[in-house]
C-alpha atoms as a PDB file:
ATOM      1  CA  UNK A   1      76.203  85.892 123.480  1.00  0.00           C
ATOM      2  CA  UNK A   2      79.580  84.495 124.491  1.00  0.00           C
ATOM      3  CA  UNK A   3      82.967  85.703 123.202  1.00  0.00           C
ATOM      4  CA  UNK A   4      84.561  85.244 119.973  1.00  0.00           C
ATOM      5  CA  UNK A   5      87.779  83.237 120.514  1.00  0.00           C
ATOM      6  CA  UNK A   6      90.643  83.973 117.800  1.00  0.00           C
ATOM      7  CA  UNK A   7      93.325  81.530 118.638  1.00  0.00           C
ATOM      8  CA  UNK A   8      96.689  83.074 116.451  1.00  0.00           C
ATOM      9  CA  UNK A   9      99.330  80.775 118.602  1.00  0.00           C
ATOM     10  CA  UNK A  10     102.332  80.930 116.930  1.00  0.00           C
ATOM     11  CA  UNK A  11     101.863  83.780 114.453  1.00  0.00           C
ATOM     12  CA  UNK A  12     104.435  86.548 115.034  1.00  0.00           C
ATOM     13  CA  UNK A  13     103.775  90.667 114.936  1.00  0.00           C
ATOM     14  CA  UNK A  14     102.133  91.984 113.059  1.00  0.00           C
ATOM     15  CA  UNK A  15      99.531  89.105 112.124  1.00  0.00           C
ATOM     16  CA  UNK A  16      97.980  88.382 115.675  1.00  0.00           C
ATOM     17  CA  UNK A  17      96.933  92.142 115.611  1.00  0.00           C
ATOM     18  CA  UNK A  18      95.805  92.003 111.889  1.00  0.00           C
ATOM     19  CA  UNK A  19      93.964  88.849 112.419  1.00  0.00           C
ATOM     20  CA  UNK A  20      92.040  90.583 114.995  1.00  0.00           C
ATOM     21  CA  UNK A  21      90.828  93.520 113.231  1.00  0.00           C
ATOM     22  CA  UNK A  22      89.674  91.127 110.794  1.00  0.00           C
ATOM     23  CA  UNK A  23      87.765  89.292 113.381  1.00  0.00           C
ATOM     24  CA  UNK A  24      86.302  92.858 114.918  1.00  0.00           C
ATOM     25  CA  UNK A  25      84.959  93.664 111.411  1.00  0.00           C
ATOM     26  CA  UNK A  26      82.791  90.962 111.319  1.00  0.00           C
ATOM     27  CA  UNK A  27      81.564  91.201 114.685  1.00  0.00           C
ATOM     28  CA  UNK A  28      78.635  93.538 115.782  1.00  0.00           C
ATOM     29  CA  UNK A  29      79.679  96.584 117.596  1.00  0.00           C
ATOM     30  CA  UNK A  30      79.721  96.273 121.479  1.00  0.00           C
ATOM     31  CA  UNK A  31      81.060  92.609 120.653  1.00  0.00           C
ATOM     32  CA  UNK A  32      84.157  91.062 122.958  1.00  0.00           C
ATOM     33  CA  UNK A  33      86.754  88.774 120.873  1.00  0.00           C
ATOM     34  CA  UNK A  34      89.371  86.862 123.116  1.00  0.00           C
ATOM     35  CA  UNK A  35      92.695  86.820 121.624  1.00  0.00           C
ATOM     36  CA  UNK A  36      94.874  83.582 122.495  1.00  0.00           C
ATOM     37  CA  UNK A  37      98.547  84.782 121.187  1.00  0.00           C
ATOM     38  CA  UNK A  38     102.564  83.628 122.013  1.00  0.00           C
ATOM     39  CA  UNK A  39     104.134  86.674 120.783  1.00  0.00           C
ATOM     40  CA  UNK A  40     105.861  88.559 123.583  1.00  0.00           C
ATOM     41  CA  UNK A  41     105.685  91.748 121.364  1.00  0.00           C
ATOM     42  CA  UNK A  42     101.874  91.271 121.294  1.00  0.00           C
ATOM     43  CA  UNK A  43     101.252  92.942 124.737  1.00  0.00           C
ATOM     44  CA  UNK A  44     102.195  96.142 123.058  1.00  0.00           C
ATOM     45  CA  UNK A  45     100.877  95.764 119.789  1.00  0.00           C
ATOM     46  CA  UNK A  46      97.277  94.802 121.491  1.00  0.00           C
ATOM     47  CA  UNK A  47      97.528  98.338 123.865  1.00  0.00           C
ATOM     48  CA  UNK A  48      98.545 100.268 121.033  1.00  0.00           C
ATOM     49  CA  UNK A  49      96.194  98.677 118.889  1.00  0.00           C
ATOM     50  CA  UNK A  50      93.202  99.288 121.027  1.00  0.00           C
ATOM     51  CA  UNK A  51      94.618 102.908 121.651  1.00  0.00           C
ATOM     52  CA  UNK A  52      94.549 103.455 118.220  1.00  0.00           C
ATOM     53  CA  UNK A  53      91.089 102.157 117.201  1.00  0.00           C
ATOM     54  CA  UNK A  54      88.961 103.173 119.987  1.00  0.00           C
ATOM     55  CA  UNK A  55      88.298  99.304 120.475  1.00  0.00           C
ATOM     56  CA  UNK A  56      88.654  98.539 124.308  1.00  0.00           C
ATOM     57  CA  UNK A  57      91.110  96.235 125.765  1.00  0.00           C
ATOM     58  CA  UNK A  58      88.966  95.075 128.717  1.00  0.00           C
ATOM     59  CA  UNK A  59      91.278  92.248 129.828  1.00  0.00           C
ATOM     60  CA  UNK A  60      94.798  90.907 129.627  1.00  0.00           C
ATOM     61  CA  UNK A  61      96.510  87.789 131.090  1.00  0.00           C
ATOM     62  CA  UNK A  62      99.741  86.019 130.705  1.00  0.00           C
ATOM     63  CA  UNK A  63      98.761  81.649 131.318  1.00  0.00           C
ATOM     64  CA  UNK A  64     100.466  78.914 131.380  1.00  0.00           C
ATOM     65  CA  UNK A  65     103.194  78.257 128.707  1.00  0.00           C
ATOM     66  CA  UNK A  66     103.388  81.647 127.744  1.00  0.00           C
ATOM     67  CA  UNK A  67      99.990  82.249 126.248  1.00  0.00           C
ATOM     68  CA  UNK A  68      98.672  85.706 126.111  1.00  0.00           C
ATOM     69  CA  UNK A  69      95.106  86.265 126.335  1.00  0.00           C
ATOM     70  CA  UNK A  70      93.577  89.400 125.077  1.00  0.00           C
ATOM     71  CA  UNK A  71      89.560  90.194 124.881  1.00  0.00           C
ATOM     72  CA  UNK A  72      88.669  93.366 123.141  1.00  0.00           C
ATOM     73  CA  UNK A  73      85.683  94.882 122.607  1.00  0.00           C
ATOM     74  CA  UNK A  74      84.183  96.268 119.929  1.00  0.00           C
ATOM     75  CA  UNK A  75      83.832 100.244 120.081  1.00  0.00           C
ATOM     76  CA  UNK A  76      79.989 100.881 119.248  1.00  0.00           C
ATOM     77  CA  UNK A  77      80.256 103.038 116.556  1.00  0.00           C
ATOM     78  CA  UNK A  78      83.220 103.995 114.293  1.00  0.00           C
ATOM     79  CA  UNK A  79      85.756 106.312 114.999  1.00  0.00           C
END
């Protein structure tokens, strides 16, 4: 199973982090979603998001043009 891909380009804090709980709710636990985002402040939301929810943040990277990319994965069971 390949990664969910939630592309929120553009959107400003708090929506790329809202956006991707959505996403994580409809995924099955153990589940990775890749976050594509342009908000600066989402580096910090994204840690203290997956600080928060027990969800791991199992990679970060800054690309080309600014893009963020986040993938998170899914805690297996809730918190």
């Amino acid at each position: 199973m390949g990664d969910t891909i939630l592309d929120v380009q553009g959107l400003t804090c708090p929506l790329p982090v809202l956006k991707a709980n959505k996403a994580l709710r409809g995924l099955p636990p153990g589940a990775r979603l890749t976050v594509l985002a342009t908000d600066p402040a989402s580096v910090a939301d994204f840690r203290a998001y997956a600080q928060e929810t027990g969800h791991a943040l199992v990679a970060f990277s800054e690309e080309k043009g600014g893009v963020f990319r986040f993938t998170l994965k899914k805690r297996e069971e809730p918190a």
